[in-house]
Structure formats: structure tokens, C-alpha cells
ModelCIF file with pLDDT and N, C-alpha, C, O atoms, coordinates in Angstrom:
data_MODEL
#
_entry.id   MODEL 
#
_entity.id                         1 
_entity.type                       polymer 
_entity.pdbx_number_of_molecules   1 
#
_entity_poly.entity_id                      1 
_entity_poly.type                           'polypeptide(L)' 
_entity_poly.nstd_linkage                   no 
_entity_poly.nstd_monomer                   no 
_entity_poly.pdbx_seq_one_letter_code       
;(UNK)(UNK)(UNK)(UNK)(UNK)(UNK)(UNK)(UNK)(UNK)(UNK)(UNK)(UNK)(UNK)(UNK)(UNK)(UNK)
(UNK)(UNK)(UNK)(UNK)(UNK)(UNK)(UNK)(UNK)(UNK)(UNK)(UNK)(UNK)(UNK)(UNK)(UNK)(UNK)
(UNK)(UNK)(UNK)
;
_entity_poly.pdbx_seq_one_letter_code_can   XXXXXXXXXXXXXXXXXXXXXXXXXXXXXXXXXXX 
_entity_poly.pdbx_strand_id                 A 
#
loop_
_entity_poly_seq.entity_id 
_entity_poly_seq.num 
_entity_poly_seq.mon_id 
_entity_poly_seq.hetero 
1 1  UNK n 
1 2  UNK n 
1 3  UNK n 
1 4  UNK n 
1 5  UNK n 
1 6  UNK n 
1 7  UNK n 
1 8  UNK n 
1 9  UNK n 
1 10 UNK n 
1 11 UNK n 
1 12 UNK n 
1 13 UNK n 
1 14 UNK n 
1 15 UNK n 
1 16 UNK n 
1 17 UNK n 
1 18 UNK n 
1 19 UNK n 
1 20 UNK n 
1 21 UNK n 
1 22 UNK n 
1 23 UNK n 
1 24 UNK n 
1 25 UNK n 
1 26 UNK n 
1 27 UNK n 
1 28 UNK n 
1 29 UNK n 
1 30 UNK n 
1 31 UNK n 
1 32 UNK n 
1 33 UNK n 
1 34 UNK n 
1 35 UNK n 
#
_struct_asym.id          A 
_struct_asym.entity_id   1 
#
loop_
_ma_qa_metric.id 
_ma_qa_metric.mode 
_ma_qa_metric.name 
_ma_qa_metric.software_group_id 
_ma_qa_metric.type 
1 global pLDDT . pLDDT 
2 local  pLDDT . pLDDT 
#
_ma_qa_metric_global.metric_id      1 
_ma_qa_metric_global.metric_value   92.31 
_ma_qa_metric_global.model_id       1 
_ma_qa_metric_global.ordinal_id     1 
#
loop_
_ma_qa_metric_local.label_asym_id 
_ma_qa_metric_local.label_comp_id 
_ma_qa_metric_local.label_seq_id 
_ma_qa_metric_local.metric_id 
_ma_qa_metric_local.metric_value 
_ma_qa_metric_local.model_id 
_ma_qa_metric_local.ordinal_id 
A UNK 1  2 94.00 1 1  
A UNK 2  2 96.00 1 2  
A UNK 3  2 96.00 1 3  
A UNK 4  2 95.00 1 4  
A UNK 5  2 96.00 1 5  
A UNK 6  2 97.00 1 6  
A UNK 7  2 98.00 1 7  
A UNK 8  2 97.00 1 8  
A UNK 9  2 97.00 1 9  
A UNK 10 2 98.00 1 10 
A UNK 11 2 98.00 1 11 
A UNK 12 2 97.00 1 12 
A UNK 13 2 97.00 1 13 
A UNK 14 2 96.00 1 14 
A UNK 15 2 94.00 1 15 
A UNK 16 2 91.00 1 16 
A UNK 17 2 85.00 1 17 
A UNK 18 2 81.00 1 18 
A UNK 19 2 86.00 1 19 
A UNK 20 2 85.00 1 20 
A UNK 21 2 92.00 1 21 
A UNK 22 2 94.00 1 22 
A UNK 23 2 94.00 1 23 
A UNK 24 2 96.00 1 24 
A UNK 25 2 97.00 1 25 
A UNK 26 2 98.00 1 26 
A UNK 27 2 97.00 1 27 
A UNK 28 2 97.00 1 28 
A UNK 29 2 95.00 1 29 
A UNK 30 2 95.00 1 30 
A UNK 31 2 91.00 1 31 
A UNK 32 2 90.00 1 32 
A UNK 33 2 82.00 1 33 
A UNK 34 2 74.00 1 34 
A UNK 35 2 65.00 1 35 
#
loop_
_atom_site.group_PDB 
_atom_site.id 
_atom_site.type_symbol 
_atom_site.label_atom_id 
_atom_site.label_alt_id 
_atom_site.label_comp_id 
_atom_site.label_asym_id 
_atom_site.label_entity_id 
_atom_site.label_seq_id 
_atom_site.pdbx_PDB_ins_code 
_atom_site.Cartn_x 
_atom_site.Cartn_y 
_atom_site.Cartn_z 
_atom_site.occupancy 
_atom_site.B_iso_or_equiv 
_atom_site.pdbx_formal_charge 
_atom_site.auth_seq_id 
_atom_site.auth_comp_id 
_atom_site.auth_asym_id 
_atom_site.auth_atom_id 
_atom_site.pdbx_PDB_model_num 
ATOM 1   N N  . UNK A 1 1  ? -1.527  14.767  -1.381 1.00 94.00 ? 1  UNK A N  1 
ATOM 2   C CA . UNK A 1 1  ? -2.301  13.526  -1.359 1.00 94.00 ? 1  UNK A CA 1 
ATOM 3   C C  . UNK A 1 1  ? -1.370  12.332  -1.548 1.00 94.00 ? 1  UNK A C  1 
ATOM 4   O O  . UNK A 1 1  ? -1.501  11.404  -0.750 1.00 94.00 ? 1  UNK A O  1 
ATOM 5   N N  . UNK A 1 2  ? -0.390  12.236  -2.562 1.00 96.00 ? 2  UNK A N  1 
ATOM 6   C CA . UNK A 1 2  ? 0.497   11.277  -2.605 1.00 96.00 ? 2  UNK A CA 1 
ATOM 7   C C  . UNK A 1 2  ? 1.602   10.904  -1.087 1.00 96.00 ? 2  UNK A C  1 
ATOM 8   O O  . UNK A 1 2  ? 2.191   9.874   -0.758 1.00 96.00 ? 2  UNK A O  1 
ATOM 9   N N  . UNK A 1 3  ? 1.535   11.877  -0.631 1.00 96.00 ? 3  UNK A N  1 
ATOM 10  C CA . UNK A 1 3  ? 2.808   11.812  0.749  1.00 96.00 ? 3  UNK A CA 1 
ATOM 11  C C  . UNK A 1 3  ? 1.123   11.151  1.683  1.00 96.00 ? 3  UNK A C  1 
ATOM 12  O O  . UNK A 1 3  ? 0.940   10.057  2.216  1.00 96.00 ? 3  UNK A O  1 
ATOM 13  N N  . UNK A 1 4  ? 0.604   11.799  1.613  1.00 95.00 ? 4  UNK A N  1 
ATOM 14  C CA . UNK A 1 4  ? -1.020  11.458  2.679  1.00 95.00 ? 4  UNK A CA 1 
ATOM 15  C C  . UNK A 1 4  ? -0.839  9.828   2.159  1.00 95.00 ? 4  UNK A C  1 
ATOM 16  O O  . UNK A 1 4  ? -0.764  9.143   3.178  1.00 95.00 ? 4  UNK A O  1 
ATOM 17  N N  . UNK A 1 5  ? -0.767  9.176   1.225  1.00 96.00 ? 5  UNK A N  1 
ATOM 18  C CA . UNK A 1 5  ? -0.870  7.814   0.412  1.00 96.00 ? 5  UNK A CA 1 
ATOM 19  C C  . UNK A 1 5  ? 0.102   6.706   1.177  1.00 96.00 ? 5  UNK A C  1 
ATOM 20  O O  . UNK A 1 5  ? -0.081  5.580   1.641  1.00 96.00 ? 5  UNK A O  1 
ATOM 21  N N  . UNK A 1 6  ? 1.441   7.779   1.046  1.00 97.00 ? 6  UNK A N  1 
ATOM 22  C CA . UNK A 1 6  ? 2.758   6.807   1.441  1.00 97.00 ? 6  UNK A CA 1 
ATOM 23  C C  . UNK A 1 6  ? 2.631   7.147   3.022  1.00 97.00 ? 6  UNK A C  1 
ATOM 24  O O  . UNK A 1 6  ? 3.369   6.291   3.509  1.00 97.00 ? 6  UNK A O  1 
ATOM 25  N N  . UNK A 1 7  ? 2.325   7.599   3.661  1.00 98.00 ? 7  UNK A N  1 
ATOM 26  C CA . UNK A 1 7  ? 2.099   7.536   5.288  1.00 98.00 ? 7  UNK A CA 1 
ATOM 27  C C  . UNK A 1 7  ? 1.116   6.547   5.414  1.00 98.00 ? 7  UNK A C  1 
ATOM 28  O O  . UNK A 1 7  ? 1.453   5.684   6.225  1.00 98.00 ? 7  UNK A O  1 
ATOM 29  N N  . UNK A 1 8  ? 0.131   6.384   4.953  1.00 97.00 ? 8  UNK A N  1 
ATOM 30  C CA . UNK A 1 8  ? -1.178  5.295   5.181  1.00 97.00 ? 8  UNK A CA 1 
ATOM 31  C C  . UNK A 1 8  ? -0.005  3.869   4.779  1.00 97.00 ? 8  UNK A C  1 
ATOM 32  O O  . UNK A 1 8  ? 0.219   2.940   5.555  1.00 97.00 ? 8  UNK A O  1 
ATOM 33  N N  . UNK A 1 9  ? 0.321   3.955   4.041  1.00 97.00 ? 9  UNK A N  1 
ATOM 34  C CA . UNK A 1 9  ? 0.938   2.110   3.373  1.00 97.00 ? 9  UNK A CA 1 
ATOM 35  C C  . UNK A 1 9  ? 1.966   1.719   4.289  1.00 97.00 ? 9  UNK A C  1 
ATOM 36  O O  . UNK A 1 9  ? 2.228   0.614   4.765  1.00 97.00 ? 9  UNK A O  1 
ATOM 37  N N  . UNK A 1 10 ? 2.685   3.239   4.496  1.00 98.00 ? 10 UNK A N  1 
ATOM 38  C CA . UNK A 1 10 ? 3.890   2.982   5.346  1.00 98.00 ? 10 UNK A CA 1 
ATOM 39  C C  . UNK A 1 10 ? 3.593   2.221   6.677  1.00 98.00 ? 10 UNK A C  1 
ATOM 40  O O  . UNK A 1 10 ? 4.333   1.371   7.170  1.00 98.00 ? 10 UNK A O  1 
ATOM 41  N N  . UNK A 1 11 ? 1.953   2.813   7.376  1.00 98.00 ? 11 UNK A N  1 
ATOM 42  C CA . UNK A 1 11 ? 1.776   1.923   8.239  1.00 98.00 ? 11 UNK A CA 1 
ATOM 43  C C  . UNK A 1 11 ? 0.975   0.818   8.261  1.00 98.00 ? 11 UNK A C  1 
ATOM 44  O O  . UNK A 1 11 ? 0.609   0.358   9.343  1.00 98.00 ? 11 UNK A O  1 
ATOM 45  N N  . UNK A 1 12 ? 0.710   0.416   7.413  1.00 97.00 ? 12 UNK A N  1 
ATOM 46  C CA . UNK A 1 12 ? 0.059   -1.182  7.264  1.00 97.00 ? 12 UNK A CA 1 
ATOM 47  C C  . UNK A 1 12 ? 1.162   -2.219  7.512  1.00 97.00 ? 12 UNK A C  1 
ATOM 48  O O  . UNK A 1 12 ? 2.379   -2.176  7.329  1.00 97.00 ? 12 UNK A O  1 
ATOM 49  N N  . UNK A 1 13 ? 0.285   -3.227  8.020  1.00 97.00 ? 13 UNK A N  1 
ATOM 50  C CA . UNK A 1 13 ? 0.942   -4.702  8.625  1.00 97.00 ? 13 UNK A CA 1 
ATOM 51  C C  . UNK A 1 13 ? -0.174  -5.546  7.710  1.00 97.00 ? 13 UNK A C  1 
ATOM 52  O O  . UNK A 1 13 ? -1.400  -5.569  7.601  1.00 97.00 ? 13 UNK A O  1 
ATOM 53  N N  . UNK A 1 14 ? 1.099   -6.299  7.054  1.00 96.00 ? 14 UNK A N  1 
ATOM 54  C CA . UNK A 1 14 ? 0.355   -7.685  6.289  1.00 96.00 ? 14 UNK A CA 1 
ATOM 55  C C  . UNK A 1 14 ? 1.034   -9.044  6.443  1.00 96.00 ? 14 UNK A C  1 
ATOM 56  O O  . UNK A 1 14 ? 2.229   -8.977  6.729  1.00 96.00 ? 14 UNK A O  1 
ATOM 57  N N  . UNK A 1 15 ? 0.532   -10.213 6.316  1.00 94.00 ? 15 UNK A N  1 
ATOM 58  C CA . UNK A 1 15 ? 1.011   -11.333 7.091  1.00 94.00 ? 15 UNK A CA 1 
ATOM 59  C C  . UNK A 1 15 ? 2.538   -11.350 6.641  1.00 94.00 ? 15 UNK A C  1 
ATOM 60  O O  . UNK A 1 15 ? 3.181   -10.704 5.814  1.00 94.00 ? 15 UNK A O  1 
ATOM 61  N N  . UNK A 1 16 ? 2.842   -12.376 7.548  1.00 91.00 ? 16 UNK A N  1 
ATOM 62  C CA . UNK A 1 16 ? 4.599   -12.352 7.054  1.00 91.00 ? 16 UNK A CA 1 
ATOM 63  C C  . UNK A 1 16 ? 4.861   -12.917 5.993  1.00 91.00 ? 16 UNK A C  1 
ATOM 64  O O  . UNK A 1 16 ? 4.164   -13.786 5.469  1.00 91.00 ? 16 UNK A O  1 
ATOM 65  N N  . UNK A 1 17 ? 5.936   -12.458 5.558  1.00 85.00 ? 17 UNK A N  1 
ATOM 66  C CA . UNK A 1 17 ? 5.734   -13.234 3.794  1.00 85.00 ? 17 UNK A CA 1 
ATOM 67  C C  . UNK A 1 17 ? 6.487   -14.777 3.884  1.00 85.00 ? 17 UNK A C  1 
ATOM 68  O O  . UNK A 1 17 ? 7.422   -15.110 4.613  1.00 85.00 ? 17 UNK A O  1 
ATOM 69  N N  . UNK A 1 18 ? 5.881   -15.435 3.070  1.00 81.00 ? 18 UNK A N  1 
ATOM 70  C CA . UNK A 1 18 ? 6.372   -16.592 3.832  1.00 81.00 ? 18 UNK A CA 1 
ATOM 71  C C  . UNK A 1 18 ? 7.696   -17.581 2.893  1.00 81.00 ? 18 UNK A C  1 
ATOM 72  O O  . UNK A 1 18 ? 7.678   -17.689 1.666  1.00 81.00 ? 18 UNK A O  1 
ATOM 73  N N  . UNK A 1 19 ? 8.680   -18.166 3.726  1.00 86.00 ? 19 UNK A N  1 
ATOM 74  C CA . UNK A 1 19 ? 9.926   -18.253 3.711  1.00 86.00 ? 19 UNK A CA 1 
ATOM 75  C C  . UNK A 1 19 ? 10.684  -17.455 4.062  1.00 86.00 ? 19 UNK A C  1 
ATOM 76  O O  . UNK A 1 19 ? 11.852  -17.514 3.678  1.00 86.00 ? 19 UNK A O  1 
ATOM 77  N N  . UNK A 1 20 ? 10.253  -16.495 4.877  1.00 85.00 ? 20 UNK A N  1 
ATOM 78  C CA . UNK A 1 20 ? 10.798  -15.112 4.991  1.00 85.00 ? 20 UNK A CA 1 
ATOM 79  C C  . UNK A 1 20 ? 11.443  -14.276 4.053  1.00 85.00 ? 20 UNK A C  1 
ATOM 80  O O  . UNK A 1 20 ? 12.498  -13.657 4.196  1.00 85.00 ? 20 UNK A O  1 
ATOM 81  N N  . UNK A 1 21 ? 10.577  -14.338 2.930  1.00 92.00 ? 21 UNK A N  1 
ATOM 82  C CA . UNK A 1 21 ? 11.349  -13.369 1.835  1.00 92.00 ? 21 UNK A CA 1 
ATOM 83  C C  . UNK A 1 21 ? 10.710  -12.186 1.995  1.00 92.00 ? 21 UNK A C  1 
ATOM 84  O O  . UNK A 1 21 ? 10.042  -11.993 3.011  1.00 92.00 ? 21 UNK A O  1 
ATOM 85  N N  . UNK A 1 22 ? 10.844  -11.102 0.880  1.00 94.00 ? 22 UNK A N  1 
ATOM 86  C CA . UNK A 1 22 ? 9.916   -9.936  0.888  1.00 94.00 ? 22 UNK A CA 1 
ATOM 87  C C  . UNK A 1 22 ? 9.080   -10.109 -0.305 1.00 94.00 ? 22 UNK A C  1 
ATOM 88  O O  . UNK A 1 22 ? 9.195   -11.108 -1.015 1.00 94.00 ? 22 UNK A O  1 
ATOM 89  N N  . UNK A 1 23 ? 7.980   -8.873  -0.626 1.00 94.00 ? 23 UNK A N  1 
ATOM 90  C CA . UNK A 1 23 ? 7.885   -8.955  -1.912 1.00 94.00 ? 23 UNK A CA 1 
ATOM 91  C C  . UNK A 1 23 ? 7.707   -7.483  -2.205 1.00 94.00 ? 23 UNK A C  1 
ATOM 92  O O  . UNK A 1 23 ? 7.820   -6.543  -1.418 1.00 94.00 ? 23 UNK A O  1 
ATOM 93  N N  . UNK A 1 24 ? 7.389   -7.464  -3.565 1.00 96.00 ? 24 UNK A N  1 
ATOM 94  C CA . UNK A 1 24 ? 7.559   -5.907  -4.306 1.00 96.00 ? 24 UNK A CA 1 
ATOM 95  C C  . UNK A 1 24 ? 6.480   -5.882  -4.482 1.00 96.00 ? 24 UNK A C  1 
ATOM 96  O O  . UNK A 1 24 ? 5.924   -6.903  -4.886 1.00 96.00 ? 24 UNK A O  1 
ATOM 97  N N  . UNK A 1 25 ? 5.744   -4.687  -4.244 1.00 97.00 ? 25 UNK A N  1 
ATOM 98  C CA . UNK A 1 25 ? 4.097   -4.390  -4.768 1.00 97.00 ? 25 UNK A CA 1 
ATOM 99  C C  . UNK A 1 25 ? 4.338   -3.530  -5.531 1.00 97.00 ? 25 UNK A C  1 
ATOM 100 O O  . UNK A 1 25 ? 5.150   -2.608  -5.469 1.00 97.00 ? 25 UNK A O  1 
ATOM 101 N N  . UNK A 1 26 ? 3.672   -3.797  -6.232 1.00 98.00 ? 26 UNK A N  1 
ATOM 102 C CA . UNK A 1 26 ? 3.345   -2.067  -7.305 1.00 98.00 ? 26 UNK A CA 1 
ATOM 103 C C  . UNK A 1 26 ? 1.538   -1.840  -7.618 1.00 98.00 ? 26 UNK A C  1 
ATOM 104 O O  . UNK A 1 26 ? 0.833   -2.647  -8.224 1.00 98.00 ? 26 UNK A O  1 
ATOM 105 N N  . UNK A 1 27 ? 1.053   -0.442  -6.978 1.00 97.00 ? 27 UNK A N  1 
ATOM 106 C CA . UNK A 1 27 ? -0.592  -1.213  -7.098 1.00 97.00 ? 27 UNK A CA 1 
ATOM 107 C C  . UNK A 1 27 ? -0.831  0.098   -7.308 1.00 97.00 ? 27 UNK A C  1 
ATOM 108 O O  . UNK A 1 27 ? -0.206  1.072   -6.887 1.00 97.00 ? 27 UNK A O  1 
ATOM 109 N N  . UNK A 1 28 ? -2.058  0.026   -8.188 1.00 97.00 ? 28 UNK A N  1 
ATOM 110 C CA . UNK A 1 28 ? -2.815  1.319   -8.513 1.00 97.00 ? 28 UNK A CA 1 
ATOM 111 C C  . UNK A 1 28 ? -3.797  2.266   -7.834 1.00 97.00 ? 28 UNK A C  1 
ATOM 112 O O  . UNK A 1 28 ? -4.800  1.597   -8.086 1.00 97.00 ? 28 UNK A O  1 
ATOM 113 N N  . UNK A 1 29 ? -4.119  2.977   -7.379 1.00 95.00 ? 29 UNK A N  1 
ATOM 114 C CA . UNK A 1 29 ? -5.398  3.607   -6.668 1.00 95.00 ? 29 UNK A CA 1 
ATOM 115 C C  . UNK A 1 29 ? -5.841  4.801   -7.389 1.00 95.00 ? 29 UNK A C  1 
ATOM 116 O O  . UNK A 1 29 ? -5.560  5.998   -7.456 1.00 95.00 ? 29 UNK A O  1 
ATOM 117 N N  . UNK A 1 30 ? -6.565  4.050   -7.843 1.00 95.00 ? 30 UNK A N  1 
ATOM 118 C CA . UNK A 1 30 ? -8.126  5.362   -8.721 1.00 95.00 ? 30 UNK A CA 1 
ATOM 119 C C  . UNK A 1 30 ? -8.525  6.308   -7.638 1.00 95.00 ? 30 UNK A C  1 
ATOM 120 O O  . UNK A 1 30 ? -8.878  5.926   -6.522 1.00 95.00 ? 30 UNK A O  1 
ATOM 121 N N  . UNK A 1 31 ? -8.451  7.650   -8.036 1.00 91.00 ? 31 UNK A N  1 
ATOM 122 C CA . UNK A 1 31 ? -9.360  8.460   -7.158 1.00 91.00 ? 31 UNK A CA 1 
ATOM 123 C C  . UNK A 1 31 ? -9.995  9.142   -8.231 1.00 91.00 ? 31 UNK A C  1 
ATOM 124 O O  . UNK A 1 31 ? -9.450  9.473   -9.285 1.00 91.00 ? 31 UNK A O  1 
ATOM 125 N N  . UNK A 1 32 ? -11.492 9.386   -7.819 1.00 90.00 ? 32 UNK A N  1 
ATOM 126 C CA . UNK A 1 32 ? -12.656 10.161  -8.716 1.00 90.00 ? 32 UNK A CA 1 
ATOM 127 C C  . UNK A 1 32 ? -13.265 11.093  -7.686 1.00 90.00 ? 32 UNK A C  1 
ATOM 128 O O  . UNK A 1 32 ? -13.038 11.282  -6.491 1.00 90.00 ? 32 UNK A O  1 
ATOM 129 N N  . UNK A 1 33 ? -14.478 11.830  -8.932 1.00 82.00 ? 33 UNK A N  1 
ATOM 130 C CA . UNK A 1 33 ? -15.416 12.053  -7.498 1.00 82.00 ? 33 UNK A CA 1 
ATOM 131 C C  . UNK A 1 33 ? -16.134 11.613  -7.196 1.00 82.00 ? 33 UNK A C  1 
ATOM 132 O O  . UNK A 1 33 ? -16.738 10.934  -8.027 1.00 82.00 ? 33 UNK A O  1 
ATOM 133 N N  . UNK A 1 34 ? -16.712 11.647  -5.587 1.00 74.00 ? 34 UNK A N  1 
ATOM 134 C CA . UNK A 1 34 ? -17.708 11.082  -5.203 1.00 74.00 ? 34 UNK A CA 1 
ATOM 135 C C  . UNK A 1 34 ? -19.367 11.767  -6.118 1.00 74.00 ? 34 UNK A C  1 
ATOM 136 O O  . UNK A 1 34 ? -19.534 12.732  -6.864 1.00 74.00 ? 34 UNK A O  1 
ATOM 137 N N  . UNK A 1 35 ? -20.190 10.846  -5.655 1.00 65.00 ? 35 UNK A N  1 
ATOM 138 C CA . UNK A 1 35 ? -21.274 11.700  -6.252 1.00 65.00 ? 35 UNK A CA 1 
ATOM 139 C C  . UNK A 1 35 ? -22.273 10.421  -6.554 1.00 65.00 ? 35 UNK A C  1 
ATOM 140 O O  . UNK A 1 35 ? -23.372 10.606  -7.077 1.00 65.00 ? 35 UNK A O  1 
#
């Protein structure tokens, strides 16, 4: 599930960062069960 995680992010496109720098994310994702 974690490699399934980093293939999904790996392909996201988000606007360009602007001044052309980068930035560092660090973000959480809760998984539970459904129900």
C-alpha cells in the first residue's frame, strides 16, 4: 500500500511553484475502515 501511495503522488501535477523554487511536503494520510 505504501509503494501503491508513492506511485499515485509520483504522478500528480500541481501548479508551478512560483519563483521557480520547489517545495518540501510532508503530509499525512489516515486510512480506516470503511463502514
Amino acid at each position: 500500500v505504501e509503494r501503491c501511495l508513492l506511485n499515485v503522488i509520483n504522478r500528480l501535477k500541481f501548479p508551478p511553484c512560483a519563483g521557480g523554487g520547489q517545495a518540501d511536503v510532508s503530509y499525512p494520510w489516515i486510512f480506516s475502515q470503511g463502514g
